[in-house]
Protein backbone atom coordinates (compact mmCIF):
# COMPACT_ATOMS: atom_id res chain seq x y z
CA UNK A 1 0.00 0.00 0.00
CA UNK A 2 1.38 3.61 -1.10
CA UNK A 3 2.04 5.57 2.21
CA UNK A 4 -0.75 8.64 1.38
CA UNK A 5 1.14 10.73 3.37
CA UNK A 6 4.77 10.28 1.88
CA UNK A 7 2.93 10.42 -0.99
CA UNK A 8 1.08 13.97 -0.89
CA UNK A 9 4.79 15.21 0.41
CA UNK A 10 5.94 14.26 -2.52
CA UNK A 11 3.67 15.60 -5.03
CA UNK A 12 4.50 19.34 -2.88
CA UNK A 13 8.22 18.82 -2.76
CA UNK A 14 7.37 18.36 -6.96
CA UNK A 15 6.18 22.02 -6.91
CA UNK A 16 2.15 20.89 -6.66
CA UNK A 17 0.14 23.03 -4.16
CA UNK A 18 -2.69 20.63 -3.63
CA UNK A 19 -3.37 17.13 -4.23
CA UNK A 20 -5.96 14.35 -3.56
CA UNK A 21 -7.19 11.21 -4.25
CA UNK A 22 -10.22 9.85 -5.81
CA UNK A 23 -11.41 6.61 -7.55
CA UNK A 24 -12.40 6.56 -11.26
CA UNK A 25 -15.83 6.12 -10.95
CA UNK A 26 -18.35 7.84 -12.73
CA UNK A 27 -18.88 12.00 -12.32
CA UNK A 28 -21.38 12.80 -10.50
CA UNK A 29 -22.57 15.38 -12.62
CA UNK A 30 -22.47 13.95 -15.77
CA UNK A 31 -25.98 14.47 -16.50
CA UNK A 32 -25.05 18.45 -16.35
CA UNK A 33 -22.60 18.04 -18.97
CA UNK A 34 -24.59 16.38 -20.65
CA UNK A 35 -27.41 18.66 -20.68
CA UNK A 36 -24.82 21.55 -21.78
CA UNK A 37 -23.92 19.67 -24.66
CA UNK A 38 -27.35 19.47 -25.69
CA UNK A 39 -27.94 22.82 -25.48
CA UNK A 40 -25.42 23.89 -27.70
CA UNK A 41 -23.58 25.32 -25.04
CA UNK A 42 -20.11 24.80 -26.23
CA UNK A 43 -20.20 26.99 -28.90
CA UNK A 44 -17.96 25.75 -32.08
CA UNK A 45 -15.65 23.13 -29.77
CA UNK A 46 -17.55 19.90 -31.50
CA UNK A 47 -14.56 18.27 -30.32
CA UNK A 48 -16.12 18.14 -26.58
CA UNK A 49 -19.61 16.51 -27.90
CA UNK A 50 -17.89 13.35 -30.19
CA UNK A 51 -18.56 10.19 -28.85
CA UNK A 52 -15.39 8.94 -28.13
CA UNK A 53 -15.49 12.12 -25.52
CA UNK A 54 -18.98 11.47 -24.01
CA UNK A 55 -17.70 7.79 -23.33
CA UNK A 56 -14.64 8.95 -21.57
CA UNK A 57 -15.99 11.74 -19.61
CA UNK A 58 -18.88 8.94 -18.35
CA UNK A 59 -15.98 6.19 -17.74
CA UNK A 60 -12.48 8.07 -16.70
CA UNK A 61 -11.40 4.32 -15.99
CA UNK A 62 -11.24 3.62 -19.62
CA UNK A 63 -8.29 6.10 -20.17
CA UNK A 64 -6.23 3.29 -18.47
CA UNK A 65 -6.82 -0.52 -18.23
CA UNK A 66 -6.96 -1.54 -14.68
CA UNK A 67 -7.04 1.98 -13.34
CA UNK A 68 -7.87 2.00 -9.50
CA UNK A 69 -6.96 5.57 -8.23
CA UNK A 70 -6.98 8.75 -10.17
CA UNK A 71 -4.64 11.80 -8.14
CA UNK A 72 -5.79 15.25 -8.86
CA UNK A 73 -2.99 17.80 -8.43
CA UNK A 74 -2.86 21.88 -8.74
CA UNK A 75 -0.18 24.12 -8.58
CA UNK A 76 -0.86 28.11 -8.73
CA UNK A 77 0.06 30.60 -10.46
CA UNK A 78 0.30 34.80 -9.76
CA UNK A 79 -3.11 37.10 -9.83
CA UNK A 80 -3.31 39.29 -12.73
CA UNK A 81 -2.55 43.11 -11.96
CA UNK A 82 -5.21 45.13 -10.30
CA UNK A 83 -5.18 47.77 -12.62
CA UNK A 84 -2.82 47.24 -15.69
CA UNK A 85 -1.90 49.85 -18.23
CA UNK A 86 -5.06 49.67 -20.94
CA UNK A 87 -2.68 50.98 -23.93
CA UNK A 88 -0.88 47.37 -23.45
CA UNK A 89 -3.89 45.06 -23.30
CA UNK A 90 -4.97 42.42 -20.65
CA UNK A 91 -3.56 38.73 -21.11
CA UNK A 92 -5.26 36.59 -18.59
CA UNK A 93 -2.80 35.73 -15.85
CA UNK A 94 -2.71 31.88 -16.27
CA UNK A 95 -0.90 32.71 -19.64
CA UNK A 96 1.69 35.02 -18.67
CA UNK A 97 4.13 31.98 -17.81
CA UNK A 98 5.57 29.12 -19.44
CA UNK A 99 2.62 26.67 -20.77
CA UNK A 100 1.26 24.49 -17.97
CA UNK A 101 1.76 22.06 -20.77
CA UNK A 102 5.23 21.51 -20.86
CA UNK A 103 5.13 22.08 -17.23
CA UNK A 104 3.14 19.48 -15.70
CA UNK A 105 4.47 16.45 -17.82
CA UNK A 106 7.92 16.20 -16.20
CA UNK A 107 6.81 16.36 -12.74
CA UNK A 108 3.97 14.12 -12.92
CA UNK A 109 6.52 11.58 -14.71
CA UNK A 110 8.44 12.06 -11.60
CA UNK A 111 5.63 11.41 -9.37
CA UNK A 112 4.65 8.34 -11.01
CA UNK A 113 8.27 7.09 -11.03
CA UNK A 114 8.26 7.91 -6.77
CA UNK A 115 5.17 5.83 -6.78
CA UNK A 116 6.48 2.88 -8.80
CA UNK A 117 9.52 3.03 -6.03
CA UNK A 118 7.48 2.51 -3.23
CA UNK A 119 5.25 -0.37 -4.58
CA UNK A 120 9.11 -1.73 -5.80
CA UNK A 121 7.87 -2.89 -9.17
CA UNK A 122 6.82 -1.37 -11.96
CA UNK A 123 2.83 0.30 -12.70
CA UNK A 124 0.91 1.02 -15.25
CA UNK A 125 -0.10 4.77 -15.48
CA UNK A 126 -1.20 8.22 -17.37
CA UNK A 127 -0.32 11.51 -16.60
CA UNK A 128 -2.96 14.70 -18.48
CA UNK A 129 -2.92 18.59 -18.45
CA UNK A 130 -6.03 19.08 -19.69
CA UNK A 131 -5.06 16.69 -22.41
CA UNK A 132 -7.96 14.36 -22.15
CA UNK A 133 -11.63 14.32 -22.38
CA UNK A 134 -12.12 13.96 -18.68
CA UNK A 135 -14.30 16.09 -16.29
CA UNK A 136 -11.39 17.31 -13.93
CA UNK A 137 -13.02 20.19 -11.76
CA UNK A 138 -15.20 17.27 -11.18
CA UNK A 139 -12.78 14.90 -10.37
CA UNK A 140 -11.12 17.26 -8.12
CA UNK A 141 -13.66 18.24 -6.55
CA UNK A 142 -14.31 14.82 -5.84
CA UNK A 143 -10.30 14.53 -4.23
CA UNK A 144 -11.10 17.15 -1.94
CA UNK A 145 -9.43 19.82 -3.55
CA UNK A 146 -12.41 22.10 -3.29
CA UNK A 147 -15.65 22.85 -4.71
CA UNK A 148 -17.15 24.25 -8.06
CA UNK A 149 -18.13 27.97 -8.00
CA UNK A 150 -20.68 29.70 -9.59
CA UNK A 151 -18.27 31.11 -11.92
CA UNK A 152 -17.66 27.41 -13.18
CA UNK A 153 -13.99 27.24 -11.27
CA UNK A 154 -12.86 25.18 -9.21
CA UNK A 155 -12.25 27.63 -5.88
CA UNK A 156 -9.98 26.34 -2.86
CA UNK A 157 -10.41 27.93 0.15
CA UNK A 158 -6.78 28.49 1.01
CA UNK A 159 -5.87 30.04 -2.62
CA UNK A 160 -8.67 30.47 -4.37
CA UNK A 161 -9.00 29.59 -8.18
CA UNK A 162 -5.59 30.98 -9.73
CA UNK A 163 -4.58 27.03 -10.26
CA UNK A 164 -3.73 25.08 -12.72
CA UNK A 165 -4.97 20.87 -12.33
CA UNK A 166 -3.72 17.93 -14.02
CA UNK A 167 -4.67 14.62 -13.18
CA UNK A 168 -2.29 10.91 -12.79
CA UNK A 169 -4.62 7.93 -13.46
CA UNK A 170 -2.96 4.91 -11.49
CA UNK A 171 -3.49 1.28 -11.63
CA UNK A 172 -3.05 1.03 -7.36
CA UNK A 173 -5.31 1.24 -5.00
CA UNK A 174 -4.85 4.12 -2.44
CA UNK A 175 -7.24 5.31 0.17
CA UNK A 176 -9.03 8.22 -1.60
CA UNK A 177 -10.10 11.31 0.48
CA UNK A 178 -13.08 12.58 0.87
CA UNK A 179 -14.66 14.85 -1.25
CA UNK A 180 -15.14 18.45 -1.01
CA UNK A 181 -18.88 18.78 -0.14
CA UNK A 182 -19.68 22.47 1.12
CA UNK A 183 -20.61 25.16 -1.05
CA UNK A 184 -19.01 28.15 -0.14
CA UNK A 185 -20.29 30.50 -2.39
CA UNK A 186 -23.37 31.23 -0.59
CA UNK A 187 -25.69 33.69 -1.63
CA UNK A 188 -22.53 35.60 -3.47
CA UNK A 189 -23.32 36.51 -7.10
CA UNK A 190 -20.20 38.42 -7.81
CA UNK A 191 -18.67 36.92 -10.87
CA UNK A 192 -22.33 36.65 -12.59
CA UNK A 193 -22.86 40.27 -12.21
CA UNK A 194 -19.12 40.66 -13.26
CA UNK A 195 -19.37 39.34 -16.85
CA UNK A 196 -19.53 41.81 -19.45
CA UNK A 197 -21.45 39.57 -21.81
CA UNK A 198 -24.11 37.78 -18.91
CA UNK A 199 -22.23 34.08 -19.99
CA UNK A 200 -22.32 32.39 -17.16
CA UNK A 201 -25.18 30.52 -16.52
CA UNK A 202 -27.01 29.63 -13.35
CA UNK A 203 -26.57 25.58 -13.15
CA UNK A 204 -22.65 26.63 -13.22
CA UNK A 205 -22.25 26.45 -16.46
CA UNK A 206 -20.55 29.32 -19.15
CA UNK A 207 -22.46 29.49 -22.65
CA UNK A 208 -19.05 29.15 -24.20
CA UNK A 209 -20.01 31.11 -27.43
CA UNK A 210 -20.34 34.67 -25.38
CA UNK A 211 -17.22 33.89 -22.54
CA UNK A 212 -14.35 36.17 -23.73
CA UNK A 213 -12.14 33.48 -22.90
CA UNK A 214 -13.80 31.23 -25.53
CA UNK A 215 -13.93 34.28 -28.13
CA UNK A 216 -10.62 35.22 -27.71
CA UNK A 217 -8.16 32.02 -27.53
CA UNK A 218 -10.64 29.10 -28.79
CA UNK A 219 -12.77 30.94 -31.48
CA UNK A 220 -11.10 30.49 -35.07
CA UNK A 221 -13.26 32.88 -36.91
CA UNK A 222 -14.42 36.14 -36.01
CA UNK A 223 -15.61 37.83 -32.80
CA UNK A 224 -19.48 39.17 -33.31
CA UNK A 225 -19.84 42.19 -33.50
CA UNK A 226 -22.39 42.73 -30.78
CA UNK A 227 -19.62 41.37 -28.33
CA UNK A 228 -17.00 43.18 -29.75
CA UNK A 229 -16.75 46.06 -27.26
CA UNK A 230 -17.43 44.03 -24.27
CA UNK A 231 -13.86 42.36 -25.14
CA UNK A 232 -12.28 45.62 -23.74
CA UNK A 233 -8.72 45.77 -24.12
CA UNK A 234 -8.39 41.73 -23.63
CA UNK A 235 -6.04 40.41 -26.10
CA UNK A 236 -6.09 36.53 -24.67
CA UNK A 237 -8.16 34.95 -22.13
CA UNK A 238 -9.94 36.75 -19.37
CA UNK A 239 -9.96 36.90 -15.24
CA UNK A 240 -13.03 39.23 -14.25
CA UNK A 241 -15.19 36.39 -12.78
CA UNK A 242 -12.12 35.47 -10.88
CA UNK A 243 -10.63 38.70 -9.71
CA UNK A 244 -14.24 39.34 -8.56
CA UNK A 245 -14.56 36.52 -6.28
CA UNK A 246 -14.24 37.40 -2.40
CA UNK A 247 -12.08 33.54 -2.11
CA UNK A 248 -9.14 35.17 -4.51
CA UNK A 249 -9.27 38.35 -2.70
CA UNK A 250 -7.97 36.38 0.27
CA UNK A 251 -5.83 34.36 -1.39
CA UNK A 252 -1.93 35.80 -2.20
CA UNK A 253 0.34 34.13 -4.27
CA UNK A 254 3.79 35.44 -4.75
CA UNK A 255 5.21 34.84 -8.35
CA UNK A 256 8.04 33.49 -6.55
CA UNK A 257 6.56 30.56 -4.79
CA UNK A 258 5.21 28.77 -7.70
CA UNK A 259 6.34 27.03 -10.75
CA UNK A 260 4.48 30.04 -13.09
CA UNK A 261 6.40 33.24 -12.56
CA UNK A 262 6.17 35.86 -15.23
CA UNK A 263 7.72 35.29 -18.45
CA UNK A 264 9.79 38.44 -19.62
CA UNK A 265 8.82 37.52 -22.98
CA UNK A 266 5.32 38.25 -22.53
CA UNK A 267 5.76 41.69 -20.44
CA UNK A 268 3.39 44.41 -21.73
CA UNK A 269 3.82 45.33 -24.95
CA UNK A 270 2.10 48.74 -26.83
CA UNK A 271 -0.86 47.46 -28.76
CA UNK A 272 -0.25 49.26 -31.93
CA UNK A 273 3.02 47.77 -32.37
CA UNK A 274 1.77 43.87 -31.80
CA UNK A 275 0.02 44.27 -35.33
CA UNK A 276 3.27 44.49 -36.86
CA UNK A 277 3.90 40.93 -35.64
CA UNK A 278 4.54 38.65 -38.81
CA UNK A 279 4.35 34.87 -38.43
CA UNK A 280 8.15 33.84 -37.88
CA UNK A 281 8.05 36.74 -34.94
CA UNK A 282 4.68 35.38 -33.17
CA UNK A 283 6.47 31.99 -32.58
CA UNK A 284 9.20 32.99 -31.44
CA UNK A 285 8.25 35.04 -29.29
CA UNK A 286 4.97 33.59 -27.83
CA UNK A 287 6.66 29.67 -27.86
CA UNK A 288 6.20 27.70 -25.22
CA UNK A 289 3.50 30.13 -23.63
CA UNK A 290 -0.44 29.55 -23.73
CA UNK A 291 -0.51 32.37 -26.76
CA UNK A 292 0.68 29.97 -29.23
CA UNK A 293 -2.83 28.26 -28.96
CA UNK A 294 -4.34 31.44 -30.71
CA UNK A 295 -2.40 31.48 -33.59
CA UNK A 296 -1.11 35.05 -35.37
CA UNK A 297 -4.53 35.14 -36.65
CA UNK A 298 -6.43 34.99 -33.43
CA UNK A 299 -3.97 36.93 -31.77
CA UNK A 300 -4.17 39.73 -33.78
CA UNK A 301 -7.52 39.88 -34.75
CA UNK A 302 -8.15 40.14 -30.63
CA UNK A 303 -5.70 43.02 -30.72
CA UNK A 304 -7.63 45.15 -33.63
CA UNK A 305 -10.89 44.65 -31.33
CA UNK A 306 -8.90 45.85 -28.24
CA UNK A 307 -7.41 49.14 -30.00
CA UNK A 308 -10.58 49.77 -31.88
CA UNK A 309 -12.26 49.89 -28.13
CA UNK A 310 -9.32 52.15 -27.27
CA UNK A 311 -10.06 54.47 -30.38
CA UNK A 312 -7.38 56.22 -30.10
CA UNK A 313 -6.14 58.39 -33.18
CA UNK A 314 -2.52 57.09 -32.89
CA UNK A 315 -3.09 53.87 -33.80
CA UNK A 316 -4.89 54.78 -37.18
CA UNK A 317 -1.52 54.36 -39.15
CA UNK A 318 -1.04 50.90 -37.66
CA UNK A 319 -4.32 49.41 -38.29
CA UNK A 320 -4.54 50.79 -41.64
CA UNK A 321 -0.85 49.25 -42.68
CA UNK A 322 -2.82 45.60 -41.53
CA UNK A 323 -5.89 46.42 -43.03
CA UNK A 324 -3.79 47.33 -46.76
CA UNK A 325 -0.94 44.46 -46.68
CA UNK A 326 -1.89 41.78 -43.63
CA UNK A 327 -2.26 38.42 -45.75
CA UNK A 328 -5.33 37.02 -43.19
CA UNK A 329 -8.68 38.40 -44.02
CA UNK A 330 -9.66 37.33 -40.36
CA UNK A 331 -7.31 40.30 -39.36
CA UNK A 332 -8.26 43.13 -41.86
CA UNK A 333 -11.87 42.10 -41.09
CA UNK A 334 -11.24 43.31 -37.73
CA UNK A 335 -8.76 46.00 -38.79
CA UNK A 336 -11.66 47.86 -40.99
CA UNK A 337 -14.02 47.05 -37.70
CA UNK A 338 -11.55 48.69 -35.39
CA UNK A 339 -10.64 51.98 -37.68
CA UNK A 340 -14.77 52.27 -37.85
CA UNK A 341 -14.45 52.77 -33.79
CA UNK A 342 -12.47 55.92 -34.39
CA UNK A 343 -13.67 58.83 -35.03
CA UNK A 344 -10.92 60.34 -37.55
CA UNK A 345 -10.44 61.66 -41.22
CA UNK A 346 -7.38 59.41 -41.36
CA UNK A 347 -9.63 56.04 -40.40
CA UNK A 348 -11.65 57.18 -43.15
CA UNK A 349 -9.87 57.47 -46.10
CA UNK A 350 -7.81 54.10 -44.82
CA UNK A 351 -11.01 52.16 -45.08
CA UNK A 352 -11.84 54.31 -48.46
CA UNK A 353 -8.67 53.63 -49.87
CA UNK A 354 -9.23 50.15 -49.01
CA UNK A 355 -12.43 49.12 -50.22
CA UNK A 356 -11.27 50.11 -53.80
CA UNK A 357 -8.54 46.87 -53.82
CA UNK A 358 -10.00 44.70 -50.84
CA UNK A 359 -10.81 40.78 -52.50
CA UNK A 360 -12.50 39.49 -49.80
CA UNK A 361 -16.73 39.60 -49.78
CA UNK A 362 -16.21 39.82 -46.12
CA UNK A 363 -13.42 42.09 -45.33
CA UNK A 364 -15.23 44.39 -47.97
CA UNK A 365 -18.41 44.29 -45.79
CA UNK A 366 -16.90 44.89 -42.59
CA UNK A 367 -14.97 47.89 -44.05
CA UNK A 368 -18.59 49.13 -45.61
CA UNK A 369 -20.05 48.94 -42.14
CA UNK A 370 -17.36 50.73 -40.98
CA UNK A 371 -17.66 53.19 -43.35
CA UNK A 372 -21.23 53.68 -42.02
CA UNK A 373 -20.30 54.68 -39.07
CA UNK A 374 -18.99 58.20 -40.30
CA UNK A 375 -22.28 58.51 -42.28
C-alpha cells in the first residue's frame, strides 16, 4: 500500500500546491454536462460533444486498463494586476508563464516514477494537463481539492482559483479522500454580475459562445460584433469572474513561490506595435507560452478589437498598414471594424482607400459597415 502521506509530500516537494485522491468512478454530474452539450452550449468546440469524448468523460477508468486511483494535483500561479496599463492590453494571468503544458508532464513523470519506487515494481499509469476528455473540476472536486463555483472554477479555500490541475490515473489502489462537499459560495453573485457579456449561466455552467475566454483564444473565426466592445482591451483569455470573487481576494500568491512566474517575454507590450507581428516573430516570441494556442490570426484579430475599443487616433496608421498588406482576411476584417471605432479623417480614407482593392466579400463588408459609421 502507497504511504498517502509520503505520498502527498511528494507531489508538494514536486512544486504541486494541492493534491488528492479519488477513484475513477463515474462523475457525479455527468448528466449536467450532458445537458450543456445538448444545449449547444459549447459553442464551435464539437470536439467536446464526439462520442469517443462522451464515453470517456462517463468512464475516466477507460483512459487506463486496470485503473484504481486517479490523483488530482494543482499548482498556482500569480493574480493578474489590479489595474494594468489599458494601452498594453490584458492577457489573462494563467498565460503570462511558461505553458502548464510543458510544465506538468515532467513532474507528474516524476511522481509516477516515486510511486512505482514505493510499490518496488513497476505500474501502469497516465499523466494529463487538460489533455484528455475527462471532467477534472469534477474529479477534483471529488479529491477534496475544493468545490465548483458559480463562476464554473474550481475555488480552494486556502488560494482560491488561480490554479492550474492535471490529473495521474494509477493502476493502485490508495485510500481516496473525501470529497469536497460544502458550497461556499453562498448567496454571493459576484462573478455573474461581473461578466460583461451575462455568460455564465445559473446551473454553473458558461455558454461558451459569449465567454471572452472562448472568443478570444478558442474561437477560429471572427468575434461578433455585438460582443466586440465588451472584449475591452483583452487580447487573450480573461480573469473578471475570478478577480471578482471574495475567495481570490484572500488568497496571495507570490510569483516566486510557484512554478508560473512571469515570463519576460510576454511583459506588456504597446498594442499598436503587436500588429506588426509577422508569423516567424509570433512563434518565437509567444513559444512555449499559452498564446501559441491562438495562432497570429487569433492573436491579432483580438488586438484590432482591443485598440478599436481604445479608439485612439494614434493607432490609425497601424491598423490601416494591416488592413492594406496583412495576408489574413480574419485580421483586416477586424482592422476595418476597429478603424470604424475611431472617429478620424485618417480612419476614413484608410477604409476608403481600401475598399477600392480589398478581395475578400467579407473584409469588404466589414470595411462598408465601418464606413457607415462616419455617415
Amino acid at each position: 500500500m502507497i504511504d498517502k502521506t509520503a505520498l502527498k509530500a511528494e507531489a508538494f516537494r514536486l512544486g504541486f500546491w494541492l493534491c488528492g485522491v479519488t477513484t475513477p468512478d463515474p462523475p457525479p454530474h455527468l448528466d449536467t454536462y450532458h445537458a450543456w452539450i445538448n444545449a449547444g452550449r459549447h459553442a464551435d468546440m464539437a470536439y467536446l460533444a464526439s462520442p469517443r469524448a462522451l464515453t470517456a468523460r462517463a468512464s475516466p477508468a477507460s483512459l487506463l486498463p486496470g485503473c484504481q486511483t486517479i490523483l488530482a494535483l494543482a499548482a498556482p500561479y500569480p493574480a493578474p494586476l489590479s489595474h494594468p496599463s489599458k494601452d498594453n492590453g490584458r492577457i489573462a494571468a494563467y498565460a503570462q508563464s511558461s505553458d502548464y503544458h510543458n510544465v506538468f508532464p515532467p513532474r507528474l513523470e516524476a511522481l509516477a516514477a516515486w510511486i512505482a519506487r514505493q510499490a518496488g515494481q513497476p505500474i501502469q499509469w497516465r499523466s494529463f494537463t487538460d489533455t484528455a476528455p475527462i471532467l477534472e473540476k469534477e474529479l477534483a472536486q471529488r479529491a477534496g481539492l475544493g468545490w465548483i463555483g458559480k463562476n464554473t472554477n474550481l475555488i480552494n479555500p486556502q488560494i482560491g482559483s488561480y490554479f492550474l490541475l492535471a490529473e495521474l490515473f494509477l493502476d493502485r489502489v490508495i485510500e481516496p479522500d473525501p470529497p469536497f462537499t460544502a458550497d461556499r459560495c453562498g448567496t454571493c453573485t459576484r462573478c455573474i454580475e461581473a461578466c460583461p457579456t451575462g455568460c455564465i449561466l445559473s446551473d454553473r455552467t458558461l455558454d461558451a459562445a459569449r465567454c471572452l475566454s472562448y472568443l478570444t483564444i478558442e474561437n477560429k473565426g471572427p468575434i461578433p460584433p455585438d460582443l466586440r466592445p465588451q472584449i475591452g482591451t483583452r487580447i487573450f483569455g480573461c480573469d473578471l469572474c475570478q478577480q471578482v470573487c471574495p475567495w481570490n481576494q484572500k488568497a496571495s500568491i507570490q510569483p516566486e513561490q510557484t512554478l508560473f512566474p512571469p515570463l519576460e517575454s510576454l511583459a506588456p507590450r504597446r498594442l499598436a506595435a503587436e500588429m506588426q507581428l509577422d508569423d516567424a516573430a509570433f512563434r518565437e516570441r509567444f513559444r512555449h507560452t499559452p498564446l501559441l494556442r491562438a495562432k497570429r490570426r487569433g492573436y491579432l484579430r483580438n488586438v484590432a478589437v482591443a485598440l478599436g475599443n481604445l479608439a485612439q487616433p494614434e493607432t490609425v496608421p497601424a491598423l490601416a498598414a494591416s488592413l492594406r498588406r496583412d495576408p489574413e482576411p480574419l485580421i483586416r476584417a477586424h482592422a476595418a471594424w476597429a478603424l470604424g471605432q475611431i472617429p478620424q479623417p485618417e480612419a476614413r480614407t484608410a477604409l476608403q482607400s481600401a475598399l477600392q482593392s480589398e478581395p475578400d466579400p467579407v473584409v469588404q463588408s466589414e470595411i462598408q459597415q465601418a464606413l457607415n459609421n462616419f455617415s
